[in-house]
N, C-alpha and C. Protein backbone atom coordinates (compact mmCIF):
# COMPACT_ATOMS: atom_id res chain seq x y z
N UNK A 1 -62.21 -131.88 -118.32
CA UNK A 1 -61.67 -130.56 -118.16
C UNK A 1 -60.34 -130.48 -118.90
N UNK A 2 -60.25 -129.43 -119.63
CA UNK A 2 -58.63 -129.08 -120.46
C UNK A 2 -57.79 -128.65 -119.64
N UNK A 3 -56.73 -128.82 -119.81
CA UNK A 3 -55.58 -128.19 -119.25
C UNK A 3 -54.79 -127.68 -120.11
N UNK A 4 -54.37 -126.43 -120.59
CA UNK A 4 -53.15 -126.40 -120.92
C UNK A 4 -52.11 -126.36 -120.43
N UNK A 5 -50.72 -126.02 -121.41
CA UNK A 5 -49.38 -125.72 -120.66
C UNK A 5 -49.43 -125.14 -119.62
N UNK A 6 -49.74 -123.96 -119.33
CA UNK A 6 -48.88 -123.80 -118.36
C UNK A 6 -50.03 -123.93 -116.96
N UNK A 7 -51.21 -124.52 -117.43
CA UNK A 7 -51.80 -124.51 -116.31
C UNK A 7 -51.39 -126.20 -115.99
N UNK A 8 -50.74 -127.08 -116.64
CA UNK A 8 -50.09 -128.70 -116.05
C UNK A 8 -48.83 -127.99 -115.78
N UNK A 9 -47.62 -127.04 -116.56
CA UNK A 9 -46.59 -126.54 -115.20
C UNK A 9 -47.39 -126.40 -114.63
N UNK A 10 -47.84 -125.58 -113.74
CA UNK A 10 -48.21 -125.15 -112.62
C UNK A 10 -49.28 -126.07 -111.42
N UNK A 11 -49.72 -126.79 -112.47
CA UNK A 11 -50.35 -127.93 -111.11
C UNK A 11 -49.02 -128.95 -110.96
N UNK A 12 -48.25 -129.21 -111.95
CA UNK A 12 -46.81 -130.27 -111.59
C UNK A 12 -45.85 -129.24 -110.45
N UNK A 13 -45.73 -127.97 -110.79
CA UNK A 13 -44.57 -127.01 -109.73
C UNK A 13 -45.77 -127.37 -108.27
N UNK A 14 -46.73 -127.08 -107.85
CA UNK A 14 -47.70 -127.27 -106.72
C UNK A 14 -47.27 -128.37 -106.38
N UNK A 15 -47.35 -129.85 -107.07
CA UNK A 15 -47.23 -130.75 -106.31
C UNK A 15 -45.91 -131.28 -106.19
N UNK A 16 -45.15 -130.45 -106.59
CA UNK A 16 -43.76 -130.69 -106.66
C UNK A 16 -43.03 -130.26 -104.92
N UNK A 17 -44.03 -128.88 -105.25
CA UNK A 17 -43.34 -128.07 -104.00
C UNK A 17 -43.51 -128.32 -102.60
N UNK A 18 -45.09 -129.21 -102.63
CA UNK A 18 -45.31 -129.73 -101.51
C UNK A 18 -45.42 -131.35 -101.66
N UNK A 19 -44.21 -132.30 -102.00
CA UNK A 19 -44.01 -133.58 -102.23
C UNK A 19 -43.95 -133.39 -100.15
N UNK A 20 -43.07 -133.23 -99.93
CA UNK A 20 -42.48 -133.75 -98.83
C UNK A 20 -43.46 -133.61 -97.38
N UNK A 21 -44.70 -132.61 -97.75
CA UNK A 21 -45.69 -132.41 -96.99
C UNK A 21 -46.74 -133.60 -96.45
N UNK A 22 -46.94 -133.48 -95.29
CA UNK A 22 -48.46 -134.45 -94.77
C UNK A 22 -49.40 -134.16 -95.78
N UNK A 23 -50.17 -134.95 -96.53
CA UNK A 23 -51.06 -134.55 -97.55
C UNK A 23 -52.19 -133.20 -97.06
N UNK A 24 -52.55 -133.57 -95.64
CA UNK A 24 -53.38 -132.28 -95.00
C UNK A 24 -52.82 -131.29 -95.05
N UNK A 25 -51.74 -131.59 -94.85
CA UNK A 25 -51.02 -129.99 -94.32
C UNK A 25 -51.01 -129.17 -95.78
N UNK A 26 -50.22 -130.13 -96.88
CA UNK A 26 -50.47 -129.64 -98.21
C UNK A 26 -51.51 -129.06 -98.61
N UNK A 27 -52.42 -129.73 -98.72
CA UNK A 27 -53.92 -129.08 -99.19
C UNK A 27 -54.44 -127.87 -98.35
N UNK A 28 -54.40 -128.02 -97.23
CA UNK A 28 -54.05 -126.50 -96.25
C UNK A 28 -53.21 -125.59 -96.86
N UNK A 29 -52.30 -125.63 -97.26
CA UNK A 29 -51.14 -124.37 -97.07
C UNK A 29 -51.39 -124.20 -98.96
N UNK A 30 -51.63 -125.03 -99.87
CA UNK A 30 -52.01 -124.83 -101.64
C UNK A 30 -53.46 -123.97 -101.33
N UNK A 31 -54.52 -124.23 -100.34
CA UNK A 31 -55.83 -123.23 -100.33
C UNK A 31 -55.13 -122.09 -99.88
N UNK A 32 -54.23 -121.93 -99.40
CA UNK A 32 -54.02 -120.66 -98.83
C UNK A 32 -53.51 -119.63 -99.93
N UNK A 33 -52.88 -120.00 -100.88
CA UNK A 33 -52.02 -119.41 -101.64
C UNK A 33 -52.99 -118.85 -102.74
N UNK A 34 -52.65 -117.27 -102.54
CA UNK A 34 -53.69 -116.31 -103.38
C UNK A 34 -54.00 -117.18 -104.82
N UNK A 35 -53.35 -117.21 -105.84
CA UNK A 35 -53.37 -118.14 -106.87
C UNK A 35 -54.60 -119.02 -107.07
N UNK A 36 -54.18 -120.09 -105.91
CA UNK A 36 -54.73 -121.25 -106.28
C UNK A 36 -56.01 -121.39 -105.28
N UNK A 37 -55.97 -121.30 -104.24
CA UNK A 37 -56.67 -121.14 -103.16
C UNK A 37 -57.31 -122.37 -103.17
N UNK A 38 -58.81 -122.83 -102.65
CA UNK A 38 -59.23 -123.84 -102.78
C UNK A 38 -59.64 -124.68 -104.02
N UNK A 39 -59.67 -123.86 -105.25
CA UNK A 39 -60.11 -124.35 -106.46
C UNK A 39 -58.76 -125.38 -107.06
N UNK A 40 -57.40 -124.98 -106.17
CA UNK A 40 -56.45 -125.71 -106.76
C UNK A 40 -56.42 -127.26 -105.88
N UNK A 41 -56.28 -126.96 -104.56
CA UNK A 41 -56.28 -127.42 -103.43
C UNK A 41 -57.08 -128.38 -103.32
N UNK A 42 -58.28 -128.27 -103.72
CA UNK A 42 -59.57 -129.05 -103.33
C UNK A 42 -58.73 -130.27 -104.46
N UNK A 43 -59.36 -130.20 -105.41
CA UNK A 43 -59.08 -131.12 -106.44
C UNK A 43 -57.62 -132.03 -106.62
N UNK A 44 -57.03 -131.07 -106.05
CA UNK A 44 -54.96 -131.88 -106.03
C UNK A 44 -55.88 -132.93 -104.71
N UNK A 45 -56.11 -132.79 -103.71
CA UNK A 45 -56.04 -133.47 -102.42
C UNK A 45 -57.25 -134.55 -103.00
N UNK A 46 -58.36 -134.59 -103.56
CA UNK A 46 -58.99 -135.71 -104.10
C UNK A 46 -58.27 -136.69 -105.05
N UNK A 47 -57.75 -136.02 -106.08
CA UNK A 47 -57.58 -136.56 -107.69
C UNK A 47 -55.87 -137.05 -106.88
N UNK A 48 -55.08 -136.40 -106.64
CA UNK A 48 -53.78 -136.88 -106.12
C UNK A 48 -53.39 -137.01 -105.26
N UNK A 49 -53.54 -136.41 -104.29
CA UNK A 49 -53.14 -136.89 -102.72
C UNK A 49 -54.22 -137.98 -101.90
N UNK A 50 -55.43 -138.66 -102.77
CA UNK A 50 -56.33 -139.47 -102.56
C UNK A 50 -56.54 -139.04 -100.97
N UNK A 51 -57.14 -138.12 -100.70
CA UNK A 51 -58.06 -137.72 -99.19
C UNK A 51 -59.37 -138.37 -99.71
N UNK A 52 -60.18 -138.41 -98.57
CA UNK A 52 -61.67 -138.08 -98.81
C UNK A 52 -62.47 -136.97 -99.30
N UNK A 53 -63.30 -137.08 -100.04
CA UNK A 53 -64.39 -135.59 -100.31
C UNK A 53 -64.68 -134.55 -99.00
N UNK A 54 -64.86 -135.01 -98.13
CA UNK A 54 -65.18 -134.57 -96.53
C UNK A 54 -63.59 -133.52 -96.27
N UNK A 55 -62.71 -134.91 -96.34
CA UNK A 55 -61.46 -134.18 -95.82
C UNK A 55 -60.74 -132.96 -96.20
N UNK A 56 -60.72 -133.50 -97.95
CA UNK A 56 -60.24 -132.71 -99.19
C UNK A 56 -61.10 -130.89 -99.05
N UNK A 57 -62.20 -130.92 -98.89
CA UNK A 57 -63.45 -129.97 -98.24
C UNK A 57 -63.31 -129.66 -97.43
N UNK A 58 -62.68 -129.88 -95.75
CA UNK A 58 -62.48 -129.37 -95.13
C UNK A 58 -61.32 -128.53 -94.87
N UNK A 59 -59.75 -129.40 -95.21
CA UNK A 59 -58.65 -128.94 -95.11
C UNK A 59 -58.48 -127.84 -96.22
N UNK A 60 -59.09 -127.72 -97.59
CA UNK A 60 -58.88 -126.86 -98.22
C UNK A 60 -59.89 -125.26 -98.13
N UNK A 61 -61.64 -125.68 -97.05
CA UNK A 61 -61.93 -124.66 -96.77
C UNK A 61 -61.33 -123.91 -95.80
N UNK A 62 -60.84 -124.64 -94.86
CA UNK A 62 -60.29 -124.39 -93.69
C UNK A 62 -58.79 -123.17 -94.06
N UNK A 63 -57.79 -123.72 -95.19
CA UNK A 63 -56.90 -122.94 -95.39
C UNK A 63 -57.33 -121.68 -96.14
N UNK A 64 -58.23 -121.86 -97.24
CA UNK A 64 -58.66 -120.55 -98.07
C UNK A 64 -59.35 -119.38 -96.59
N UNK A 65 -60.13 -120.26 -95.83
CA UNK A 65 -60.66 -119.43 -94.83
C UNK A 65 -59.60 -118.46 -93.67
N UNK A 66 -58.58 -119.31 -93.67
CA UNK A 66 -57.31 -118.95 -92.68
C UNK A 66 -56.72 -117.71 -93.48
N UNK A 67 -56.67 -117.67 -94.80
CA UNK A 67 -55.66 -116.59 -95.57
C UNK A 67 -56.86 -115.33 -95.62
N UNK A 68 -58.06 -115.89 -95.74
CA UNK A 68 -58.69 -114.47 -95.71
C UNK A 68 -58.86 -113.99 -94.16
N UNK A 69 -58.62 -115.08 -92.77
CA UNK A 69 -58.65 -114.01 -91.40
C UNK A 69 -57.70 -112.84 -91.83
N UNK A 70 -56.54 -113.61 -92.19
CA UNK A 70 -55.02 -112.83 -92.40
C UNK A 70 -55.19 -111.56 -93.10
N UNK A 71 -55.94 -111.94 -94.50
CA UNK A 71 -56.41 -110.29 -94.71
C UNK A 71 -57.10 -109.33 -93.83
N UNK A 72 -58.09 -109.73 -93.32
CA UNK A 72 -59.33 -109.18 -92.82
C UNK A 72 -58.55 -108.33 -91.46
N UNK A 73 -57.95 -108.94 -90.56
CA UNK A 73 -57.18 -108.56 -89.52
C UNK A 73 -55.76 -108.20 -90.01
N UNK A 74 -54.96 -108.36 -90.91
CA UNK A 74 -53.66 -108.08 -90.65
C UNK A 74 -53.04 -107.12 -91.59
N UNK A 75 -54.05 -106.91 -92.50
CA UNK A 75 -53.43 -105.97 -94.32
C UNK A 75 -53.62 -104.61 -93.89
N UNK A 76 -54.14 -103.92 -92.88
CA UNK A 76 -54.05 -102.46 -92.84
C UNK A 76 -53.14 -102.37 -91.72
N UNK A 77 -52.31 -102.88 -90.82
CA UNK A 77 -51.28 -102.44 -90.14
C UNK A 77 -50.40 -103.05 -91.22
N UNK A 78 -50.54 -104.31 -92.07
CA UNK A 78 -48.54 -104.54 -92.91
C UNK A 78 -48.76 -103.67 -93.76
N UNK A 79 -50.12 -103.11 -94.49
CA UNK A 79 -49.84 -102.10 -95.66
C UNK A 79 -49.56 -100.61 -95.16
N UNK A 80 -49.85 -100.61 -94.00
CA UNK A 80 -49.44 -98.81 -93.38
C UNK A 80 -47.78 -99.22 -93.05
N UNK A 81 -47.13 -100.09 -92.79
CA UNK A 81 -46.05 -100.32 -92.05
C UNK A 81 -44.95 -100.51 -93.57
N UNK A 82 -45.28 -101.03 -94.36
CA UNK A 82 -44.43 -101.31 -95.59
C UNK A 82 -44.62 -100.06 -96.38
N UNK A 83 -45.82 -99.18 -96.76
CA UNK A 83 -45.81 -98.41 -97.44
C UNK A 83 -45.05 -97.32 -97.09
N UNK A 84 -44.99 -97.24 -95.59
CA UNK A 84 -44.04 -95.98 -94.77
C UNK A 84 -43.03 -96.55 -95.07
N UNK A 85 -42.33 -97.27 -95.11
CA UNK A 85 -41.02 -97.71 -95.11
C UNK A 85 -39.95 -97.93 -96.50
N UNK A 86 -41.25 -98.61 -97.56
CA UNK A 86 -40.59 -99.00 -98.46
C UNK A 86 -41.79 -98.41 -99.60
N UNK A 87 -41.37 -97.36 -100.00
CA UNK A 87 -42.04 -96.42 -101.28
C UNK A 87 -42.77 -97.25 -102.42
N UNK A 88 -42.61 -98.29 -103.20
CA UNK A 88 -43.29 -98.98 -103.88
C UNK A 88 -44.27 -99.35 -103.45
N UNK A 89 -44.45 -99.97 -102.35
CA UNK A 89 -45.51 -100.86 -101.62
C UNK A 89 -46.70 -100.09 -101.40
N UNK A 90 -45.98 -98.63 -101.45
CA UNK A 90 -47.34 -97.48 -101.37
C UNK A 90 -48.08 -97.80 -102.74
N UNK A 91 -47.53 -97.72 -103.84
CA UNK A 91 -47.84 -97.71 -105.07
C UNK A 91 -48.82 -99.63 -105.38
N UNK A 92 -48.14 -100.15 -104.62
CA UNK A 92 -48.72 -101.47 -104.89
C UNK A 92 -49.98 -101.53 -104.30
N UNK A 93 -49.93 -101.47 -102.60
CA UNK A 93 -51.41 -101.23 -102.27
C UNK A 93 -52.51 -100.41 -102.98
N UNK A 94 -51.98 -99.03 -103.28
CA UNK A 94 -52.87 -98.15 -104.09
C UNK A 94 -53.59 -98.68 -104.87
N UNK A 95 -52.99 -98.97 -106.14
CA UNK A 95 -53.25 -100.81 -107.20
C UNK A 95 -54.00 -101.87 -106.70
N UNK A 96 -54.18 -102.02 -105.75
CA UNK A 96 -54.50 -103.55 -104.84
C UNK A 96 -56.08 -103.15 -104.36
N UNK A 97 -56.01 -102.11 -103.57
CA UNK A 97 -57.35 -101.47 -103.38
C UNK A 97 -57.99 -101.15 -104.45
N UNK A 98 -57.56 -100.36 -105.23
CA UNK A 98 -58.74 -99.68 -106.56
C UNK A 98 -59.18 -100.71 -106.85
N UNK A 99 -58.13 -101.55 -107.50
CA UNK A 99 -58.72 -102.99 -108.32
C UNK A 99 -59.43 -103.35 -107.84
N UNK A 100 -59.80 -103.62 -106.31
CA UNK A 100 -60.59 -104.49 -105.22
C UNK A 100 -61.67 -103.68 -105.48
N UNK A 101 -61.81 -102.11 -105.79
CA UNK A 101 -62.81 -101.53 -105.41
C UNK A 101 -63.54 -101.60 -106.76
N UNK A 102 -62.30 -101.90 -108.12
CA UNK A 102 -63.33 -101.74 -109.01
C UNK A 102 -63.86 -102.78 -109.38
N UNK A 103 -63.67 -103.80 -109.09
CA UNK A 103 -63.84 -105.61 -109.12
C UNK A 103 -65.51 -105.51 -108.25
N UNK A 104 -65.47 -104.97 -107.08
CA UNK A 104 -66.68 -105.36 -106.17
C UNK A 104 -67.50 -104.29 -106.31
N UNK A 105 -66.79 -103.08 -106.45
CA UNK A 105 -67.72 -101.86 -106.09
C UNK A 105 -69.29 -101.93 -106.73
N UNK A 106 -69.73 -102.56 -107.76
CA UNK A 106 -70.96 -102.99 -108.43
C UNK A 106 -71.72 -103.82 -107.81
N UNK A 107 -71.12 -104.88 -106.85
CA UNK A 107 -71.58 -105.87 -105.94
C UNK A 107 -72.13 -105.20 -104.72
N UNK A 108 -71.44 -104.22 -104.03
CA UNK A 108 -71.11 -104.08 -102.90
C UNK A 108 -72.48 -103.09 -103.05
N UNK A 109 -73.04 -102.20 -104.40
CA UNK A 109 -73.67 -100.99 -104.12
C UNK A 109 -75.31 -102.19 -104.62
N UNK A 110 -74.91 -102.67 -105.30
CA UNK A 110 -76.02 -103.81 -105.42
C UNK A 110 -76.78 -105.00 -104.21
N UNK A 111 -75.86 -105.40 -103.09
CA UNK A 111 -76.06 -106.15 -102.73
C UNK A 111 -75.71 -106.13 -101.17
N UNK A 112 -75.39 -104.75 -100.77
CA UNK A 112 -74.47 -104.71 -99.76
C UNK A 112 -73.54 -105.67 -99.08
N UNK A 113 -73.56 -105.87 -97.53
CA UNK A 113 -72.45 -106.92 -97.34
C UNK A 113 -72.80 -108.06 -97.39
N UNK A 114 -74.12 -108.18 -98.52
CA UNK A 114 -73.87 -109.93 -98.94
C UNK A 114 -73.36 -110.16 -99.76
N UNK A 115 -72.40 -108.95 -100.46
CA UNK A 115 -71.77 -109.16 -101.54
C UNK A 115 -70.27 -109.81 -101.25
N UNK A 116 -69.82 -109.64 -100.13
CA UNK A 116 -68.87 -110.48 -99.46
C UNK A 116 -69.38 -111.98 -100.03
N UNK A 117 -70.15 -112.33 -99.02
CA UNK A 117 -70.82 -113.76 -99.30
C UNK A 117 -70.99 -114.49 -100.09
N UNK A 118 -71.28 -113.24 -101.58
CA UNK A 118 -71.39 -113.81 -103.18
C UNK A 118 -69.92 -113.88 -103.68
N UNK A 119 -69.00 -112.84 -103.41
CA UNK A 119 -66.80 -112.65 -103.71
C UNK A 119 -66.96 -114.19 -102.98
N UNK A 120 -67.08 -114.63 -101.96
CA UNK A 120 -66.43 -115.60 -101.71
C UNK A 120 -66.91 -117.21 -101.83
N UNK A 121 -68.17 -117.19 -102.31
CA UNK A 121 -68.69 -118.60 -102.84
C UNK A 121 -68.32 -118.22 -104.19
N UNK A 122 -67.87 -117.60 -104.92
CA UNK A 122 -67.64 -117.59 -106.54
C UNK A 122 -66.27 -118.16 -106.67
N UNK A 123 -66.10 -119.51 -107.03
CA UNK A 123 -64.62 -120.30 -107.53
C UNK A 123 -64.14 -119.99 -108.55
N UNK A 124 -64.59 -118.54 -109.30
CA UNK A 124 -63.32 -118.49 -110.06
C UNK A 124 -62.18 -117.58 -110.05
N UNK A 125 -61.17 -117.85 -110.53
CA UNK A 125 -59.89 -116.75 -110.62
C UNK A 125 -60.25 -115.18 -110.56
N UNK A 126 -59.35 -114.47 -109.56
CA UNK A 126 -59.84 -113.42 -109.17
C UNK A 126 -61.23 -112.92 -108.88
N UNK A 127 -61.88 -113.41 -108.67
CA UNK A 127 -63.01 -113.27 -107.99
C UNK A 127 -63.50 -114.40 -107.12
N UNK A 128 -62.71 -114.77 -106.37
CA UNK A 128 -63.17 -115.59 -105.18
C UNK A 128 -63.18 -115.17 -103.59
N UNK A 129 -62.78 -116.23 -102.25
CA UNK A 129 -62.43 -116.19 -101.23
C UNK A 129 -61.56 -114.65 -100.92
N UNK A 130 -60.45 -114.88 -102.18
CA UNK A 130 -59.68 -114.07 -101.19
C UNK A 130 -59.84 -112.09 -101.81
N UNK A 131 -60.40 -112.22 -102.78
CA UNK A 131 -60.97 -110.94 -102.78
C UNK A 131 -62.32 -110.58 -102.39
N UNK A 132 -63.53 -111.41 -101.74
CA UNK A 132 -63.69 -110.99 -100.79
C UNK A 132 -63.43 -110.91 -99.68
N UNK A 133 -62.87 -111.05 -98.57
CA UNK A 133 -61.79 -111.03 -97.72
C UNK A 133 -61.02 -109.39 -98.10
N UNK A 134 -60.63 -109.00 -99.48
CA UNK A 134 -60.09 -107.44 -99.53
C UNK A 134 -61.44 -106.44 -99.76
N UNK A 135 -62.46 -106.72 -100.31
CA UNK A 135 -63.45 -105.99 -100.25
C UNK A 135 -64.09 -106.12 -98.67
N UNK A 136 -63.75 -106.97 -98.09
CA UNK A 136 -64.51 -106.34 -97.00
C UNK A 136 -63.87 -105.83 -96.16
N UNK A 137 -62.29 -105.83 -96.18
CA UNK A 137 -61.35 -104.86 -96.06
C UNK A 137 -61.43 -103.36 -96.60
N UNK A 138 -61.33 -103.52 -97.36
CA UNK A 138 -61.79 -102.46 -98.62
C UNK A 138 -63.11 -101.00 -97.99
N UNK A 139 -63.69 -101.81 -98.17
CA UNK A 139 -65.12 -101.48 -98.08
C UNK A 139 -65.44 -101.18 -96.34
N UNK A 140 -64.72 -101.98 -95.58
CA UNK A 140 -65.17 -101.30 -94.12
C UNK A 140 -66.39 -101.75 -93.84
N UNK A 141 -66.25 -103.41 -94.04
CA UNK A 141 -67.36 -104.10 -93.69
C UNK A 141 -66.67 -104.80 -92.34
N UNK A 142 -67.88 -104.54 -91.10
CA UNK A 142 -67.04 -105.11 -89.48
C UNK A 142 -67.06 -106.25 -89.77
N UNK A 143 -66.13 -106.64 -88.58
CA UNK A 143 -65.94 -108.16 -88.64
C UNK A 143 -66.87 -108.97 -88.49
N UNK A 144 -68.01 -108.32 -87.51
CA UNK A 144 -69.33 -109.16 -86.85
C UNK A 144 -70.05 -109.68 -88.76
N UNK A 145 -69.93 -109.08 -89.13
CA UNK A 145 -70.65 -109.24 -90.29
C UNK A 145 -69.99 -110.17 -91.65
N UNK A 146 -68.39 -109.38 -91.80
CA UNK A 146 -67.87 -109.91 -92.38
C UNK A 146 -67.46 -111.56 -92.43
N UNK A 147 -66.94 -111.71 -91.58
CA UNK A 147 -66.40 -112.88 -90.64
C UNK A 147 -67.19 -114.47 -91.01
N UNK A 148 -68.60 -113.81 -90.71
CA UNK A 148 -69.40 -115.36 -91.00
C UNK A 148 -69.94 -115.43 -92.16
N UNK A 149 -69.70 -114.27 -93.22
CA UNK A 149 -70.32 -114.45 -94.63
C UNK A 149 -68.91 -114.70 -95.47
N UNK A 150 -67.68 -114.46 -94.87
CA UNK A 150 -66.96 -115.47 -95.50
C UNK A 150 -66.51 -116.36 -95.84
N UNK A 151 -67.22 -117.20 -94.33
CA UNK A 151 -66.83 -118.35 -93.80
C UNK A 151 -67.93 -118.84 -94.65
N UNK A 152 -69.49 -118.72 -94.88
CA UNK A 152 -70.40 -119.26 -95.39
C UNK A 152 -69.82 -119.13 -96.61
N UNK A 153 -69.60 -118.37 -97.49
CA UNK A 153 -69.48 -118.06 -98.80
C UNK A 153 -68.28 -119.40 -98.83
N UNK A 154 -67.01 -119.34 -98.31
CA UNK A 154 -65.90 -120.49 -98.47
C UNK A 154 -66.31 -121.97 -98.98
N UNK A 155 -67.46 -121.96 -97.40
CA UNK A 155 -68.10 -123.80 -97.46
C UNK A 155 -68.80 -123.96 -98.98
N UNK A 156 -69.63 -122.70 -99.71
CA UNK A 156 -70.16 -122.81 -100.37
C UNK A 156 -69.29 -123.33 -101.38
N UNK A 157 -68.24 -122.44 -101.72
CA UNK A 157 -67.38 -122.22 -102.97
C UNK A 157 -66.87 -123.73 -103.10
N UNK A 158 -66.44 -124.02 -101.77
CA UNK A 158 -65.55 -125.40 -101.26
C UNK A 158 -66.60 -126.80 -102.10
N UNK A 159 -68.44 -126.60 -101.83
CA UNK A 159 -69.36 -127.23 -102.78
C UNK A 159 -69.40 -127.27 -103.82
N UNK A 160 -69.02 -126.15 -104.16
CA UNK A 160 -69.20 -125.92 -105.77
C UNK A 160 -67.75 -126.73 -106.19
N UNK A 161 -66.90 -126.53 -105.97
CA UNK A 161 -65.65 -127.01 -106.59
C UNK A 161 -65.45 -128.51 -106.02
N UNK A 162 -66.29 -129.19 -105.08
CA UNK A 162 -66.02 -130.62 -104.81
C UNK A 162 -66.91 -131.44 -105.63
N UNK A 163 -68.14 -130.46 -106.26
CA UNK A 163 -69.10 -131.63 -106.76
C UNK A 163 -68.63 -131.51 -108.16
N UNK A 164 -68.19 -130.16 -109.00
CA UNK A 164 -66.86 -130.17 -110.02
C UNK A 164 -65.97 -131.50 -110.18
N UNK A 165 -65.33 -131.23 -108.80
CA UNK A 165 -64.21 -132.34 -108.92
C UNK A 165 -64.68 -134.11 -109.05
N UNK A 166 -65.76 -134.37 -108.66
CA UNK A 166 -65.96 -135.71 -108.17
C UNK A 166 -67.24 -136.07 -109.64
């Protein structure tokens, strides 16, 4: 696999930032982070923080899975609460949704809410975990539904990027 510049900055700033971390906790809190999510996470905690395949797979589905509850439950009371308050944030969400809507909306009319399932087993940049997690925000898919096709879609993605890595 190539790397360029600034994608070695950016895996050296990651493991820079979490030197001082329990290696779990690290690989937890790097899946979480919109960016990198598990595709960064998974592979730092095998290749450098030497976990197990099992472990590296769990702690990093486990965090990508934790940042999308956070969407799923928490982005329409902080985006009604910041946008009232602080005028940009209106403008940012606005941006945040369309994009979401124009990213999935082809999925979503194709495939309904297994298109969640497909946003979140897909490991690559901007189109993974955590935009589905906003499309099914988005979209006004319930939780009963949402909930376990993200969680399935995660373990999946979490496969795809461990048998990548190894």
């Amino acid at each position: 696999m190539l790397i360029c510049g600034s994608d070695l900055f950016m895996h050296d700033f990651i493991i820079n930032l979490f030197s001082s971390f329990p290696k779990e906790l690290a690989t937890f809190l790097i899946a979480i982070i919109p960016v990198t999510e598990l595709r960064a996470s998974l592979p730092l905690a095998v290749k450098v923080y030497g976990l197990s395949p099992f472990a590296a797979w769990f702690y990093s589905v486990t965090g990508t899975y934790f940042a999308m509850i956070l969407i799923v439950f928490l982005l329409d009371p902080i985006s009604k609460l910041l946008s009232k308050y602080i005028p940009i944030f209106q403008k940012f969400f606005d941006w945040l949704f369309e994009h979401t809507r124009k990213r999935a909306n082809g999925k979503m009319q194709k495939y309904g809410s297994w298109a969640i399932f497909i946003l979140a087993a897909t490991p690559i940049p901007l189109l993974g975990g955590l935009t589905g997690a906003l499309a099914a925000f988005v979209f006004g898919v319930p939780l009963k539904k949402s909930l376990p096709l993200l969680l399935v879609g995660t373990k999946v993605s979490g496969g795809i990027v461990l048998l990548l890595t190894l």
